[in-house]
N, C-alpha and C. Protein backbone atom coordinates (compact mmCIF):
# COMPACT_ATOMS: atom_id res chain seq x y z
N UNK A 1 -52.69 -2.49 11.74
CA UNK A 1 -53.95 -2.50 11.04
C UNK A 1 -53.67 -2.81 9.57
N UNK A 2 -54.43 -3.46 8.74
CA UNK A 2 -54.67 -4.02 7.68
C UNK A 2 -55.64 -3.21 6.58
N UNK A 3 -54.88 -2.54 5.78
CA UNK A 3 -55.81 -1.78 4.65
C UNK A 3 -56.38 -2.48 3.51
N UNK A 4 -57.59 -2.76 3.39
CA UNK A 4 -57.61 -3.53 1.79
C UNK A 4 -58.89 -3.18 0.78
N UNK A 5 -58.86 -3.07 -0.15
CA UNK A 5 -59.34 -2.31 -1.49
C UNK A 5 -60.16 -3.60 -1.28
N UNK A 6 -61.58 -3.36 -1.27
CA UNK A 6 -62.21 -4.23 -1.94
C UNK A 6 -63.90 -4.16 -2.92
N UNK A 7 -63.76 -4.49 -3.58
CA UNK A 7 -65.12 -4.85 -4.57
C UNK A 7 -66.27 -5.57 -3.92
N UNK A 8 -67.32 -4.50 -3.23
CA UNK A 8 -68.58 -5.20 -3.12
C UNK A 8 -69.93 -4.69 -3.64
N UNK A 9 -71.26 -5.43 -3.53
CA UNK A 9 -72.32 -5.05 -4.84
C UNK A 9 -73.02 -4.26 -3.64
N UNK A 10 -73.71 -3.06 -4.69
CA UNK A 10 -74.79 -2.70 -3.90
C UNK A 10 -75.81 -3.02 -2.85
N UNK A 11 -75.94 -4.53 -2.98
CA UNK A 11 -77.09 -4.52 -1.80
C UNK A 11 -76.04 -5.25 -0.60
N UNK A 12 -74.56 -5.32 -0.99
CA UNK A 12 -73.99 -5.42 0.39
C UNK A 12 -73.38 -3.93 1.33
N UNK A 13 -73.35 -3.40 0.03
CA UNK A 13 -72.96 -1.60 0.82
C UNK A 13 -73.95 -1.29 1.80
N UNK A 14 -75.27 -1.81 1.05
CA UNK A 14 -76.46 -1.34 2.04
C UNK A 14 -76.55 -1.79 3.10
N UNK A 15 -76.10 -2.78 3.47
CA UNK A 15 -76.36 -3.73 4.61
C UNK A 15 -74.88 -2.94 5.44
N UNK A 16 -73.68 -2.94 5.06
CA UNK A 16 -73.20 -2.58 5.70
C UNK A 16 -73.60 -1.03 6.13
N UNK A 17 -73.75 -0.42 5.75
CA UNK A 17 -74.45 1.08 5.90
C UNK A 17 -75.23 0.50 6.68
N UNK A 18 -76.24 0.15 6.72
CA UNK A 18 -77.45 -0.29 8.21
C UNK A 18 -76.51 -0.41 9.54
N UNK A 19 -76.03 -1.52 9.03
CA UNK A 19 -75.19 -1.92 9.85
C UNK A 19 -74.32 -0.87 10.84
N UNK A 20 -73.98 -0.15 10.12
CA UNK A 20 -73.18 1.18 10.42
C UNK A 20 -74.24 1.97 11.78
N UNK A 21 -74.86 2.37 10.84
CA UNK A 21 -76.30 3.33 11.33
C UNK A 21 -76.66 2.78 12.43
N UNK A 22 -76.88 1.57 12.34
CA UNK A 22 -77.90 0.76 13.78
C UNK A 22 -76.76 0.53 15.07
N UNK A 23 -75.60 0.79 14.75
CA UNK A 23 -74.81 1.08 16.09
C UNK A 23 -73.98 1.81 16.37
N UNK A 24 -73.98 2.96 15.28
CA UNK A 24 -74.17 4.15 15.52
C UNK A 24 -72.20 4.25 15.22
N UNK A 25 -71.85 3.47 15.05
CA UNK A 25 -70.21 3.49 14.13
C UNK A 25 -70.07 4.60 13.08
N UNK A 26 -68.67 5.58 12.94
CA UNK A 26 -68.64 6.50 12.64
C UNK A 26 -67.77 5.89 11.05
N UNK A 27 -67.51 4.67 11.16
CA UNK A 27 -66.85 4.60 9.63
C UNK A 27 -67.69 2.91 9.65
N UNK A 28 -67.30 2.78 8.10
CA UNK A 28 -67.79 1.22 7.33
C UNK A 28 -67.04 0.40 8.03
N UNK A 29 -65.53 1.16 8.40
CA UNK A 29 -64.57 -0.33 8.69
C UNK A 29 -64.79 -1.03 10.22
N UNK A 30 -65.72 0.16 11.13
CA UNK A 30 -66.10 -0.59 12.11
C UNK A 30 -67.43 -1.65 12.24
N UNK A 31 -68.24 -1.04 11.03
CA UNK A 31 -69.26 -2.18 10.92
C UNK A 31 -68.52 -3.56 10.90
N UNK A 32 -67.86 -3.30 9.40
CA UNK A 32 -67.00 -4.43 8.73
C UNK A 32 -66.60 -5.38 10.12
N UNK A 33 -66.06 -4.67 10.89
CA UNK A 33 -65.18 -5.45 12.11
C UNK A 33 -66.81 -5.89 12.90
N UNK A 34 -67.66 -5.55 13.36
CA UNK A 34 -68.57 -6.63 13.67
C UNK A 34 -69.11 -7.25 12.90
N UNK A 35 -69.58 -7.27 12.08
CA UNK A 35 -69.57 -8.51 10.74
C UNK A 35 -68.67 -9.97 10.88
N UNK A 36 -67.24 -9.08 10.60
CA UNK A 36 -66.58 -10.43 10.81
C UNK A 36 -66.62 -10.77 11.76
N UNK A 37 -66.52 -10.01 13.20
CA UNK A 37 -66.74 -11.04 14.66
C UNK A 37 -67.76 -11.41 14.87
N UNK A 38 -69.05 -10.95 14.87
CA UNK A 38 -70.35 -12.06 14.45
C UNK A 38 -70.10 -13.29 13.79
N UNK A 39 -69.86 -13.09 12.70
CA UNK A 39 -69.42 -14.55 11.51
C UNK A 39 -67.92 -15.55 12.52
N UNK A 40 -67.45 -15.01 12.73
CA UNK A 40 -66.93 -16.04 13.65
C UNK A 40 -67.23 -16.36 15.00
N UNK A 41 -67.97 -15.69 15.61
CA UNK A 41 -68.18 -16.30 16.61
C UNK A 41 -69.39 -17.56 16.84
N UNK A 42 -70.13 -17.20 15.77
CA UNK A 42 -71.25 -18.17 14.91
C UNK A 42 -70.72 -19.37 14.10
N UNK A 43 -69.99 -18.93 13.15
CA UNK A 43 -69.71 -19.91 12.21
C UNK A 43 -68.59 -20.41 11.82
N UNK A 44 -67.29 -19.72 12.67
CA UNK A 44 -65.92 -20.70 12.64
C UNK A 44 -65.63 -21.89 13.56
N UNK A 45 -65.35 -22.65 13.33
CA UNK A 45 -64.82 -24.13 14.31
C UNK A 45 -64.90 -23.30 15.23
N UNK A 46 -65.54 -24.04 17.01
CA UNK A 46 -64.96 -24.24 17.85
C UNK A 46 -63.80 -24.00 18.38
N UNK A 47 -62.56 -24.91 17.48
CA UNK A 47 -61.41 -25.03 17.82
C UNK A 47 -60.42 -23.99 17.45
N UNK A 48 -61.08 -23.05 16.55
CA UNK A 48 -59.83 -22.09 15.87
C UNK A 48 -60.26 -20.79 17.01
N UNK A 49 -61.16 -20.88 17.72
CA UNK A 49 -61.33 -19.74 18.75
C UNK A 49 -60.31 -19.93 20.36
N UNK A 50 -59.64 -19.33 20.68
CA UNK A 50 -59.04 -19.48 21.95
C UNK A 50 -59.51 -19.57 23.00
N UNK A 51 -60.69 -19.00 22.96
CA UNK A 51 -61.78 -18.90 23.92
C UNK A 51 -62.42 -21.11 24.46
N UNK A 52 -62.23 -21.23 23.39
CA UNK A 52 -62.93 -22.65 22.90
C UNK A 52 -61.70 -23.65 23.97
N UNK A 53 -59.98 -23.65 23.30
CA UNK A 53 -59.47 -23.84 24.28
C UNK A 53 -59.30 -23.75 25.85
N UNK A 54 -59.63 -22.40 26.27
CA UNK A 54 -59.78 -22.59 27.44
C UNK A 54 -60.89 -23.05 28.12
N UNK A 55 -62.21 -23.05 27.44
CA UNK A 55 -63.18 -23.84 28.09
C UNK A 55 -62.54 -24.99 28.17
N UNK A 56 -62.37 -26.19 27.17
CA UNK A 56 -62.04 -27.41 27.13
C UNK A 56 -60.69 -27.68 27.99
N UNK A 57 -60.07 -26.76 28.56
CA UNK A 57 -58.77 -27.30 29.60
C UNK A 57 -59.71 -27.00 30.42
N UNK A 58 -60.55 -26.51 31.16
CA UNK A 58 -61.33 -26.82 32.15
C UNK A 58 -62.30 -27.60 32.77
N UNK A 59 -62.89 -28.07 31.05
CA UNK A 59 -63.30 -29.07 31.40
C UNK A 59 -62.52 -30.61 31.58
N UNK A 60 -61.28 -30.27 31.09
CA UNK A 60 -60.41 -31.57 31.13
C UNK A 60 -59.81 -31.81 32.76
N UNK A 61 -59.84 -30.57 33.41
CA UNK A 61 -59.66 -30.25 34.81
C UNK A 61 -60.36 -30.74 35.60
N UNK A 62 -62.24 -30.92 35.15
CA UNK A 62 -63.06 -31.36 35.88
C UNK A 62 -62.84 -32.94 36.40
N UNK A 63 -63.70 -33.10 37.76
CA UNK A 63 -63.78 -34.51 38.06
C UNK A 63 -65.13 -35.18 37.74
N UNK A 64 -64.70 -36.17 37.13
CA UNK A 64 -66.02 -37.38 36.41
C UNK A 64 -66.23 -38.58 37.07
N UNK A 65 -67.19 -38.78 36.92
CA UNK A 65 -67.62 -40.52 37.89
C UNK A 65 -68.28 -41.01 36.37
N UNK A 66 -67.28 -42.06 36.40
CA UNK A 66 -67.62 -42.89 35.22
C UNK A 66 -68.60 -44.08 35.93
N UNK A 67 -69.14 -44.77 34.58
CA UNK A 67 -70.48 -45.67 34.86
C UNK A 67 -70.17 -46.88 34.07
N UNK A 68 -70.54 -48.02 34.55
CA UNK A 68 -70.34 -49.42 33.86
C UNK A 68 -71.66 -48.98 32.62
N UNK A 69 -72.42 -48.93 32.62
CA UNK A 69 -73.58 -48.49 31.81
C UNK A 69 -74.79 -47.85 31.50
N UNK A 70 -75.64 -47.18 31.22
CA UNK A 70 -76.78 -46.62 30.96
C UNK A 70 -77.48 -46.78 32.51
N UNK A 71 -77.93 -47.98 33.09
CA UNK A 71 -78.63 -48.50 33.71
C UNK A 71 -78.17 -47.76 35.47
N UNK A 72 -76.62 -47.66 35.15
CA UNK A 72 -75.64 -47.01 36.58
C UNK A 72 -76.18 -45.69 36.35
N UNK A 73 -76.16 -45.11 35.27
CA UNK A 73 -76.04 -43.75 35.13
C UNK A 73 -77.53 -42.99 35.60
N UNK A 74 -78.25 -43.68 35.18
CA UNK A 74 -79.85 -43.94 35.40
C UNK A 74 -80.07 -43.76 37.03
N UNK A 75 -79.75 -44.80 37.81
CA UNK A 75 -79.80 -45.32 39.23
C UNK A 75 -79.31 -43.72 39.80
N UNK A 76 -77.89 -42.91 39.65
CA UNK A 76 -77.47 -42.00 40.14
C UNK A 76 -78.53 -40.91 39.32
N UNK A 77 -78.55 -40.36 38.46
CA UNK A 77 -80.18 -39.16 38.38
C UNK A 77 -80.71 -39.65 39.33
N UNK A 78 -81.59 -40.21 39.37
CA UNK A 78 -82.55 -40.84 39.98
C UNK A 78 -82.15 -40.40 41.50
N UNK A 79 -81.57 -40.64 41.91
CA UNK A 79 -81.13 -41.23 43.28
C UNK A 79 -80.23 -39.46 43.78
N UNK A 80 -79.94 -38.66 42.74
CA UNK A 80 -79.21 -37.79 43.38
C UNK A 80 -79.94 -36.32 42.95
């Protein structure tokens, strides 16, 4: 575990305090820890999640029926 001193303003204490309160977490540092896993699971690349990798080897696993063009691709909806 990782200890670190940090400087934040009042109306972010508050939020973390809500934060706290509304799921019922007995310290700040567990809010803190959903905070940051919210914020990444929202707003970091795709690619820096591991999770992200293993979707995409599965989909690289999958089988594809490629199409000469729009018009092929069209005919099969249609038709299937």
């Amino acid at each position: 575990m990782v200890q670190n001193v940090i400087d934040i303003g009042e109306r972010e204490d508050r939020v973390i305090n809500i934060v706290k309160a509304k799921h019922g977490f007995k310290t700040k540092s567990e809010a803190i820890s959903l905070i940051t896993k919210v914020y990444e699971d929202n707003f970091l690349e795709p690619q820096l999640r591991p999770e992200y990798l293993n979707k995409l080897e599965k989909i690289r696993k999958g089988k594809y029926v490629k199409f000469k063009d729009v018009k092929e691709l069209r005919k099969q909806i249609e038709v299937g």
